[in-house]
C-alpha atoms as a PDB file:
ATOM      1  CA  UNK A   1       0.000   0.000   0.000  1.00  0.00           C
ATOM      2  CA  UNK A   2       1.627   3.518  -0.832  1.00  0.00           C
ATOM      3  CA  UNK A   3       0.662   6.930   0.508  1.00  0.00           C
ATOM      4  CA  UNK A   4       0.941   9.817  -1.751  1.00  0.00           C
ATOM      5  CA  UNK A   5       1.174  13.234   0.067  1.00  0.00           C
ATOM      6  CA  UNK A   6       0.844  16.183  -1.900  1.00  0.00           C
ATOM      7  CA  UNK A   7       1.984  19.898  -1.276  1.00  0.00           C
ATOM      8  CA  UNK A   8       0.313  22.905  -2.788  1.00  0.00           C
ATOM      9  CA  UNK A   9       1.482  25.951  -2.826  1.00  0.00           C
ATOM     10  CA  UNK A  10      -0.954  29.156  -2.885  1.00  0.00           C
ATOM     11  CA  UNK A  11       0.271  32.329  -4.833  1.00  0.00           C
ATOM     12  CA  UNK A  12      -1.041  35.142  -3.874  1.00  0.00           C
ATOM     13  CA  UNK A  13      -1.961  37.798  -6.927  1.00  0.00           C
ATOM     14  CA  UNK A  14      -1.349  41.093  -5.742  1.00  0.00           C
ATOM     15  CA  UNK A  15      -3.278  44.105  -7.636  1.00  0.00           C
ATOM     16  CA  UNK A  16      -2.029  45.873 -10.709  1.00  0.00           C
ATOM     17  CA  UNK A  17       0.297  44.641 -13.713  1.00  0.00           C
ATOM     18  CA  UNK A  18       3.978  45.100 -12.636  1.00  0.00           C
ATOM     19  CA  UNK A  19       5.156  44.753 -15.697  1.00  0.00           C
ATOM     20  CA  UNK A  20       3.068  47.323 -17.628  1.00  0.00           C
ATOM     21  CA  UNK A  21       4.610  49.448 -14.129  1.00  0.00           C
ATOM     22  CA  UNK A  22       8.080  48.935 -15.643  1.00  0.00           C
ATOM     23  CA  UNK A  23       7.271  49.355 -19.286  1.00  0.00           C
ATOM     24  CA  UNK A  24       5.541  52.513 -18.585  1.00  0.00           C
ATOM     25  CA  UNK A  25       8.277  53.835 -16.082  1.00  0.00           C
ATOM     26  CA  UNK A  26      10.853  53.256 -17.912  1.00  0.00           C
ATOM     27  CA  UNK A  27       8.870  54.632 -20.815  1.00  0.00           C
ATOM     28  CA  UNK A  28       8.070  58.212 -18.959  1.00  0.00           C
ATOM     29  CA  UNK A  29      11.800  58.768 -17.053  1.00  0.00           C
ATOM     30  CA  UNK A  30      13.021  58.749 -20.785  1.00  0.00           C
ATOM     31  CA  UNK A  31      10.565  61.064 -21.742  1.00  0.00           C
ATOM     32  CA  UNK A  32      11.042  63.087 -18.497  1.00  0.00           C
ATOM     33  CA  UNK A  33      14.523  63.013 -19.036  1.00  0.00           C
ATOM     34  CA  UNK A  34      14.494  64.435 -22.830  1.00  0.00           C
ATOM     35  CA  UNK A  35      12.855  66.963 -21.224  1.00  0.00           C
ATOM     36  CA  UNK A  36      15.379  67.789 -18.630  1.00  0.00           C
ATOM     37  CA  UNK A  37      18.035  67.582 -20.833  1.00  0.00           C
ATOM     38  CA  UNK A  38      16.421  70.163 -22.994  1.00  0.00           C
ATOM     39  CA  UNK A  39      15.375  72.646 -20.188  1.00  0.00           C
ATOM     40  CA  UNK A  40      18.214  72.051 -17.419  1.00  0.00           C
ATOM     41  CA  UNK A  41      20.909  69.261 -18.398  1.00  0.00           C
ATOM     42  CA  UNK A  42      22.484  69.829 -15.161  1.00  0.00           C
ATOM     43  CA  UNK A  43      20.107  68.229 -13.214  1.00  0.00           C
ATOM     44  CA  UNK A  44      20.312  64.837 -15.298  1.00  0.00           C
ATOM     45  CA  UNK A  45      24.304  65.154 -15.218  1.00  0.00           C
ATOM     46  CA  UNK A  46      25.185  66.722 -11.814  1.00  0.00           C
ATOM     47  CA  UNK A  47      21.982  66.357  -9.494  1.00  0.00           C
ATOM     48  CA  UNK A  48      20.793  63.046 -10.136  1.00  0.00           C
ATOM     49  CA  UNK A  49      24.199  61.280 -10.111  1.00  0.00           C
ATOM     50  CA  UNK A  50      25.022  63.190  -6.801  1.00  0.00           C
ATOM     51  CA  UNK A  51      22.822  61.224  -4.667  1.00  0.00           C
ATOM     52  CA  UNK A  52      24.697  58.193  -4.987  1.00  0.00           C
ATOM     53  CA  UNK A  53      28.195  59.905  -5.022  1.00  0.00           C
ATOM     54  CA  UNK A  54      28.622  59.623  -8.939  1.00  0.00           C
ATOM     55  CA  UNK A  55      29.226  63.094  -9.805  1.00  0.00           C
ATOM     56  CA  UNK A  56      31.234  65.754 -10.220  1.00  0.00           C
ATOM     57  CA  UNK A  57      31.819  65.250 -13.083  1.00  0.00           C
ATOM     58  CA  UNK A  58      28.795  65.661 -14.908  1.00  0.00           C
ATOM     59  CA  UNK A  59      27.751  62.424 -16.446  1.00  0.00           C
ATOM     60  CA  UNK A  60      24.877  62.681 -18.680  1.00  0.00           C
ATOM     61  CA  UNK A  61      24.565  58.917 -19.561  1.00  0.00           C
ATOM     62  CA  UNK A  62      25.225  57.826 -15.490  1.00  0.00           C
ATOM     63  CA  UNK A  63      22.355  60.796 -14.899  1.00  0.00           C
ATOM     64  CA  UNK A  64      19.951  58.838 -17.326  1.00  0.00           C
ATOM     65  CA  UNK A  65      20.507  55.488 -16.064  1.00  0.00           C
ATOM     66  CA  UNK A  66      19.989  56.161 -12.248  1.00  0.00           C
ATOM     67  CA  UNK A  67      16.707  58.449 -13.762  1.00  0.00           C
ATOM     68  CA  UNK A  68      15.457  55.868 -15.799  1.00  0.00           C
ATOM     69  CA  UNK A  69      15.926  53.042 -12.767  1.00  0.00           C
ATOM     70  CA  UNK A  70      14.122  55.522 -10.450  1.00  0.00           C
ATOM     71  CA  UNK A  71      11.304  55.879 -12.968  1.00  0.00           C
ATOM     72  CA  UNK A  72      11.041  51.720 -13.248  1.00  0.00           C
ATOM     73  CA  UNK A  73      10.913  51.820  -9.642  1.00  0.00           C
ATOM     74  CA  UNK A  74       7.851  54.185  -9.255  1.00  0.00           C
ATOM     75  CA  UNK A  75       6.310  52.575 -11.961  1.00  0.00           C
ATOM     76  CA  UNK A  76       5.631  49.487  -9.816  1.00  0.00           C
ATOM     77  CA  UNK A  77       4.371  51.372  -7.131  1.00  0.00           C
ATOM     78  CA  UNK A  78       1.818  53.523  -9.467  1.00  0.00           C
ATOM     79  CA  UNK A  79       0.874  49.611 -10.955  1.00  0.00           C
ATOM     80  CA  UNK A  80      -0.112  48.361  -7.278  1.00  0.00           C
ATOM     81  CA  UNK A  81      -2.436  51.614  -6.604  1.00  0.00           C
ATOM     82  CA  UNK A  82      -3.656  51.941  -9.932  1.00  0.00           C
ATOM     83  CA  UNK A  83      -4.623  47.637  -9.257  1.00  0.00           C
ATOM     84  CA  UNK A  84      -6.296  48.607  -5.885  1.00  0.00           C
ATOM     85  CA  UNK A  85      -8.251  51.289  -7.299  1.00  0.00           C
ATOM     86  CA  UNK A  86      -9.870  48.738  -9.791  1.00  0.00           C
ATOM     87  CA  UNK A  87      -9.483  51.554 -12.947  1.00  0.00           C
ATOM     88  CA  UNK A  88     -11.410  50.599 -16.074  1.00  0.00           C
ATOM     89  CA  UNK A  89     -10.681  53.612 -18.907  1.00  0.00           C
ATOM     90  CA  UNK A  90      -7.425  55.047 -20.023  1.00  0.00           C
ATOM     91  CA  UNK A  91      -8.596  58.553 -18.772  1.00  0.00           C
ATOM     92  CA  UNK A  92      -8.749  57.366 -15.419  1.00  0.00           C
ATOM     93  CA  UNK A  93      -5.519  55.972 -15.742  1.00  0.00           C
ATOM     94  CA  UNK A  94      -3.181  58.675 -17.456  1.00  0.00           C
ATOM     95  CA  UNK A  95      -5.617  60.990 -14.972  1.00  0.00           C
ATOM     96  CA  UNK A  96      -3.805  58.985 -12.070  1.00  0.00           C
ATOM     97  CA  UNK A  97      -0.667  59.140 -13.439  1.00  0.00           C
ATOM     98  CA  UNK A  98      -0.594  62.734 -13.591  1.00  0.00           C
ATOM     99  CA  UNK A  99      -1.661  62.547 -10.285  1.00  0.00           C
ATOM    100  CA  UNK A 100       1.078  59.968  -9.012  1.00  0.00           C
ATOM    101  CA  UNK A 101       3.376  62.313 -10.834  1.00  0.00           C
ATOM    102  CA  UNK A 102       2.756  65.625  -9.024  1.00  0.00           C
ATOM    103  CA  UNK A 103       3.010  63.420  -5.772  1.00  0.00           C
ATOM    104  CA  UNK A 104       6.476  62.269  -6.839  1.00  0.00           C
ATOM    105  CA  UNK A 105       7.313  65.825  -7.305  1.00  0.00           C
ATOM    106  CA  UNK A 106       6.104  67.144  -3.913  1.00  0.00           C
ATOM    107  CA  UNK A 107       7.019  64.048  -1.958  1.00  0.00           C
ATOM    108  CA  UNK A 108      10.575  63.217  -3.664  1.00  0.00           C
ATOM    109  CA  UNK A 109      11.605  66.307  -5.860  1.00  0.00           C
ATOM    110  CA  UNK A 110      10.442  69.259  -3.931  1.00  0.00           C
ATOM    111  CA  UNK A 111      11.304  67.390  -0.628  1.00  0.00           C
ATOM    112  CA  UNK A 112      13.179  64.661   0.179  1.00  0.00           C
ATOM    113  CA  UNK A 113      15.928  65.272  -2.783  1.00  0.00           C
ATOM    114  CA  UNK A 114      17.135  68.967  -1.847  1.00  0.00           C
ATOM    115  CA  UNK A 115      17.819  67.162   1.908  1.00  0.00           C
ATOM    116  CA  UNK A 116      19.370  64.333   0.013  1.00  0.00           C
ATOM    117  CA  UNK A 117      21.709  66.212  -1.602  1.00  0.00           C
ATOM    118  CA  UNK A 118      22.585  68.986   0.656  1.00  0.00           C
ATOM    119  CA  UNK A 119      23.202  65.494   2.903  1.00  0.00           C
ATOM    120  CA  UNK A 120      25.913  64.275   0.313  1.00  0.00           C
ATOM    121  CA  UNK A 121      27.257  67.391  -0.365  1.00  0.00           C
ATOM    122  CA  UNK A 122      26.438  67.756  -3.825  1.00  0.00           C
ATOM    123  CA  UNK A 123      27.147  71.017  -5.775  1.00  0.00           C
ATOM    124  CA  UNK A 124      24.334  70.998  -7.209  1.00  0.00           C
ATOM    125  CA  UNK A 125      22.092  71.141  -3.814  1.00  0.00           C
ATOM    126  CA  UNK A 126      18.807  73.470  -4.617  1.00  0.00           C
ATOM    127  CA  UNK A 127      17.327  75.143  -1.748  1.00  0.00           C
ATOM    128  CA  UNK A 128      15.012  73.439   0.618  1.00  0.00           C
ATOM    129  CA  UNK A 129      11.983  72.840  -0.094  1.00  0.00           C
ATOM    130  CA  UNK A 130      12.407  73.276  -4.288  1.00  0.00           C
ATOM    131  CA  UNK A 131       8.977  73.348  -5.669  1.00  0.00           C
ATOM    132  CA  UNK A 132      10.111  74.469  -9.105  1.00  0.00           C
ATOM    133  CA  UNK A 133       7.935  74.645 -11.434  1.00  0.00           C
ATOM    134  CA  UNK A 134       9.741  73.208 -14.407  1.00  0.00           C
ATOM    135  CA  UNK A 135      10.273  70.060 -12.392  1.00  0.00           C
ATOM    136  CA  UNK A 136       6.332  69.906 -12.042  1.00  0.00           C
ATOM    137  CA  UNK A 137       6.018  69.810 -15.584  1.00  0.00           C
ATOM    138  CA  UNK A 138       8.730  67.322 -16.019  1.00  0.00           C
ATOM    139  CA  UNK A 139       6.996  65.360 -13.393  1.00  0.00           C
ATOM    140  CA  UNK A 140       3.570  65.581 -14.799  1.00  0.00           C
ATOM    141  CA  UNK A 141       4.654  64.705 -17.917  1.00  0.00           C
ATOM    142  CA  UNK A 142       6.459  61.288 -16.229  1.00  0.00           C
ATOM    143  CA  UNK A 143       3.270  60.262 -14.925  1.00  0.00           C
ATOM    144  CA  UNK A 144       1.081  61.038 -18.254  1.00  0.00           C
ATOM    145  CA  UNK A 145       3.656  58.763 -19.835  1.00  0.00           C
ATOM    146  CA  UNK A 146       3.588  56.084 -17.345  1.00  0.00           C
ATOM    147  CA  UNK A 147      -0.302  55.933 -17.510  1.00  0.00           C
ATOM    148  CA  UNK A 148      -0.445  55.696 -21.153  1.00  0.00           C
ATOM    149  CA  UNK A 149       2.201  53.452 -21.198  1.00  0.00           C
ATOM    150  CA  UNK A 150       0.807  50.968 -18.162  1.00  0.00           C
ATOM    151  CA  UNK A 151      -2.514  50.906 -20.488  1.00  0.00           C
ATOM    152  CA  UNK A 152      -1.058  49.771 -23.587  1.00  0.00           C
ATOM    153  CA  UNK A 153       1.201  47.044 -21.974  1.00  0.00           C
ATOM    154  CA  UNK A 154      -1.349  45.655 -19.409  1.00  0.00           C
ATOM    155  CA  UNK A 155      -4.048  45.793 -22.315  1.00  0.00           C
ATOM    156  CA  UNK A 156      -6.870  44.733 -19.831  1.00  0.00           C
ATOM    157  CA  UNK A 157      -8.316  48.490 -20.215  1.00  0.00           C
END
């Protein structure tokens, strides 16, 4: 006589499409970043890079990268809230992602980086808090990217 014993394993499905989060992330920091590049190129090579230590110099490409990441990042956080809110049109998404963007811009830009990198002693430290506009455009722009994006890659909307 044999006993079989068998194991399952639950997985639990948290809300939102991570992936679409990266896609469109990745998607709107490049976007974000042409932008930057075109209005103030020092923050991409001086500011960005400083909050890890890797600049002076300026390094435009080492700028991007970190930008980019950071954008891939927030991306899967904007994919778990825009799963938990349940959204069903494209409006309501690229309308969030404006949102999430302008909350990225108070909470991390106007905020927590001008602390950051008066911390580090960058040279390129703004003044505390730093609600400039152009970065709330840049930031806006980010998150009507990453909504637009998130839709066409999770293609459930």
């Amino acid at each position: 006589m044999s006993t079989t014993t068998e194991t399952t394993h639950g997985t639990e499905s948290l809300p939102g499409n991570w992936r679409a989060g990266v896609v469109g992330g990745i998607a709107g920091g490049l976007v974000m970043g042409a932008l930057m590049l075109a209005m103030n190129a020092a923050v991409i090579a001086v500011a960005i890079p400083s909050l890890y230590g890797l600049a002076p110099p300026p390094n435009t490409g080492v700028g991007m990268v970190v930008h980019v990441s950071h954008g891939a990042v927030l991306g899967v956080a904007f994919a778990g809230i825009a799963g938990a809110l349940d959204l069903d049109s494209t409006g309501e998404v690229a309308g969030l992602g404006v949102g999430w963007g302008v909350a990225v811009w108070v909470v991390l830009a106007a905020l927590l980086m001008p602390l950051w990198l008066g911390a580090v002693g960058s040279p390129a430290s703004p003044p505390f808090p730093n609600f400039a506009p152009p970065s709330l455009l840049w930031h806006a722009v980010y998150g009507l990217v990453l909504g637009g994006a998130y839709v066409a890659v999770d293609g459930s909307i």
